[in-house]
C-alpha atoms as a PDB file:
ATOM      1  CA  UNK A   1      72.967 101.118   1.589  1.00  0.00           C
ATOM      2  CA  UNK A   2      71.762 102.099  -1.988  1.00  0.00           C
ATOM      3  CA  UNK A   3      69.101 100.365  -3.468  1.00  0.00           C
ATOM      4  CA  UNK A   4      69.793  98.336  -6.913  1.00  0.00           C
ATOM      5  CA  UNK A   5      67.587 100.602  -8.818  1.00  0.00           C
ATOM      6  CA  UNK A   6      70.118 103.165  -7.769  1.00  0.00           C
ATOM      7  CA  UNK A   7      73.226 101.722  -8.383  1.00  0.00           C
ATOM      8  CA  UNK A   8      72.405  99.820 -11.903  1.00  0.00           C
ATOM      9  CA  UNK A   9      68.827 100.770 -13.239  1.00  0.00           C
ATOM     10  CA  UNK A  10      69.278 103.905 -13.320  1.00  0.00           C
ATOM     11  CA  UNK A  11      72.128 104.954 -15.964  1.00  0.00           C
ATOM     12  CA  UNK A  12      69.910 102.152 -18.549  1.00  0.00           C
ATOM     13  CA  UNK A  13      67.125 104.015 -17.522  1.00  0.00           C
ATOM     14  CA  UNK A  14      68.828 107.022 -18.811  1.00  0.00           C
ATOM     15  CA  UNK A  15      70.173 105.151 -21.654  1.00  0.00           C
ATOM     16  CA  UNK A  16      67.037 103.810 -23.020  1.00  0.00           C
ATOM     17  CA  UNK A  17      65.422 107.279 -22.595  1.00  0.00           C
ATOM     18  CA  UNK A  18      68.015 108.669 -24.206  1.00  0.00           C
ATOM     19  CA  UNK A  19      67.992 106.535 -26.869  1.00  0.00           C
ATOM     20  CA  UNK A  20      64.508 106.404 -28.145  1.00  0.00           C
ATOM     21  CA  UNK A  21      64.816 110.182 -28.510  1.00  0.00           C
ATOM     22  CA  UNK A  22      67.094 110.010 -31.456  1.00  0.00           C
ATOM     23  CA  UNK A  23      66.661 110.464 -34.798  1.00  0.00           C
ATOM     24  CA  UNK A  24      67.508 106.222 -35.738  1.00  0.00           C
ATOM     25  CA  UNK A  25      67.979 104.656 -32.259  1.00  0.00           C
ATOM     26  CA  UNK A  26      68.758 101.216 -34.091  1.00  0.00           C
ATOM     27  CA  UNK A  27      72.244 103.261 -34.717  1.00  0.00           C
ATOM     28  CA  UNK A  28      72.979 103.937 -31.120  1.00  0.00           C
ATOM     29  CA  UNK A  29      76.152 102.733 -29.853  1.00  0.00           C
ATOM     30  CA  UNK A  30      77.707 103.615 -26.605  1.00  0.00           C
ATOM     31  CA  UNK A  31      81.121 104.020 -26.127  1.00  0.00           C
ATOM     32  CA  UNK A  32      82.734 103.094 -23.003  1.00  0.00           C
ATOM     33  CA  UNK A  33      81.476 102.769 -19.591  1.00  0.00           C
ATOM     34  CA  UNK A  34      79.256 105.066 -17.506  1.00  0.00           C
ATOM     35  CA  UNK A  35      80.861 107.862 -15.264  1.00  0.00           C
ATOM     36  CA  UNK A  36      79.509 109.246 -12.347  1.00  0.00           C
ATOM     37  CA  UNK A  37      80.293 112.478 -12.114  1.00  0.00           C
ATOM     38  CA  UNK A  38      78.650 113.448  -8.678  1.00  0.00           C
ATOM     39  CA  UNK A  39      76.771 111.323  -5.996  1.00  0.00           C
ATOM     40  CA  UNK A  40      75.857 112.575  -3.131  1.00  0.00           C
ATOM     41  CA  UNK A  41      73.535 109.775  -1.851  1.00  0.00           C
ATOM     42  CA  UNK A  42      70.340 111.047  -3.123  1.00  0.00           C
ATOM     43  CA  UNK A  43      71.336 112.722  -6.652  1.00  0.00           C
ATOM     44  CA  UNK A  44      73.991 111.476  -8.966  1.00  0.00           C
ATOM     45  CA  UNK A  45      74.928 112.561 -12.015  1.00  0.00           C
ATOM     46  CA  UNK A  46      76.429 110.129 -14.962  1.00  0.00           C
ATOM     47  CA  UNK A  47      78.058 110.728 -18.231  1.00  0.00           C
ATOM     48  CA  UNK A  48      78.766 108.229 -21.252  1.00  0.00           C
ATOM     49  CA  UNK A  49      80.034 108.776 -24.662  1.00  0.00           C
ATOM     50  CA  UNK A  50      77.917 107.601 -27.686  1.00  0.00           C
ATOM     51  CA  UNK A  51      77.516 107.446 -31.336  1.00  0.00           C
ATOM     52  CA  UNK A  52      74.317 107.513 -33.956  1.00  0.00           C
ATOM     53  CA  UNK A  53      73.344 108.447 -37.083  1.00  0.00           C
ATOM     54  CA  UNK A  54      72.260 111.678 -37.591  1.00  0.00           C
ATOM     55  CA  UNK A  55      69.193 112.585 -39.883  1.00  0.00           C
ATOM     56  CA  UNK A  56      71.338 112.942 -43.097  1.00  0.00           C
ATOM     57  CA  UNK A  57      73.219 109.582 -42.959  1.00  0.00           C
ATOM     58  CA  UNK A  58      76.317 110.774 -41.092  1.00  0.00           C
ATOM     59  CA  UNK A  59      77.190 109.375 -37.939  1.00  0.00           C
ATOM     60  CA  UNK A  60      78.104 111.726 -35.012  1.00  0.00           C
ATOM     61  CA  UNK A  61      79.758 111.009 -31.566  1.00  0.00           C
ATOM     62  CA  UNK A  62      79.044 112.599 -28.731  1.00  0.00           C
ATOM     63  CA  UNK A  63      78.062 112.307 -24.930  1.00  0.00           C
ATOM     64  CA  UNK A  64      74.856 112.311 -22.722  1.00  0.00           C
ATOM     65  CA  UNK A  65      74.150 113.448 -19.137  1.00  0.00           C
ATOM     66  CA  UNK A  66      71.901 112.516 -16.909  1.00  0.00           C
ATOM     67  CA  UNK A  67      70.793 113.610 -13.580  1.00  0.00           C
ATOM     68  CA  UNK A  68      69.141 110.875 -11.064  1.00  0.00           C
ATOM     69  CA  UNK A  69      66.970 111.758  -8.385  1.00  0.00           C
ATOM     70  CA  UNK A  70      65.753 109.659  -5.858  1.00  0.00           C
ATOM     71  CA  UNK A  71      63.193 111.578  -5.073  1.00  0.00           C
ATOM     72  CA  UNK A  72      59.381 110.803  -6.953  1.00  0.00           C
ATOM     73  CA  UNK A  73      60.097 107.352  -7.051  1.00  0.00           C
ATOM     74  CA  UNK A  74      63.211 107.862  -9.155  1.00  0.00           C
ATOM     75  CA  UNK A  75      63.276 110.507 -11.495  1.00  0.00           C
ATOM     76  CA  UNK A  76      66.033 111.420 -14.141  1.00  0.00           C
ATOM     77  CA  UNK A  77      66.899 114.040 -16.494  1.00  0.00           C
ATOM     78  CA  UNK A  78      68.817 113.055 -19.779  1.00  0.00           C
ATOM     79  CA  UNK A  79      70.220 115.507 -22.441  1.00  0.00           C
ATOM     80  CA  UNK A  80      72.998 115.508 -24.967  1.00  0.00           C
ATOM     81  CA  UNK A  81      75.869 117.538 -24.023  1.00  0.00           C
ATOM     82  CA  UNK A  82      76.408 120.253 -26.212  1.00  0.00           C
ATOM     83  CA  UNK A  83      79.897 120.939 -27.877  1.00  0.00           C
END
């Protein structure tokens, strides 16, 4: 069975990281639910659609991916998904 950190930690893990990354992450809003894309019981991979204010004002939309390893006590790998 799948630990918790797998199951629920992990995409706000991804989230967070995500977050703090961008240019005002007090604008960050996600939109909708997380999607997992792939799981194979040791990697998954989940999606999520989001919206923030870009550097001049504007606010874009968008979506994130991140990859979730198991492995090394848990590592991920979060980038925007380019258009």
């Amino acid at each position: 069975m799948a630990n918790k950190w797998y199951i629920k930690t992990s995409n706000y893990s991804c989230e967070r990281s995500f977050k703090e990354d961008l240019c005002k992450p007090s604008s960050y809003k996600r939109r909708g639910d997380f999607i997992t894309t792939s799981d194979n019981g040791e990697e998954k991979v989940v999606i999520w659609k989001f919206s923030a204010e870009n550097g001049f004002g504007g606010t874009n939309v968008g979506g994130a991916t991140c990859s979730i390893s198991r492995k090394n006590g848990g590592e991920y790998n979060v980038s925007q998904i380019k258009e």
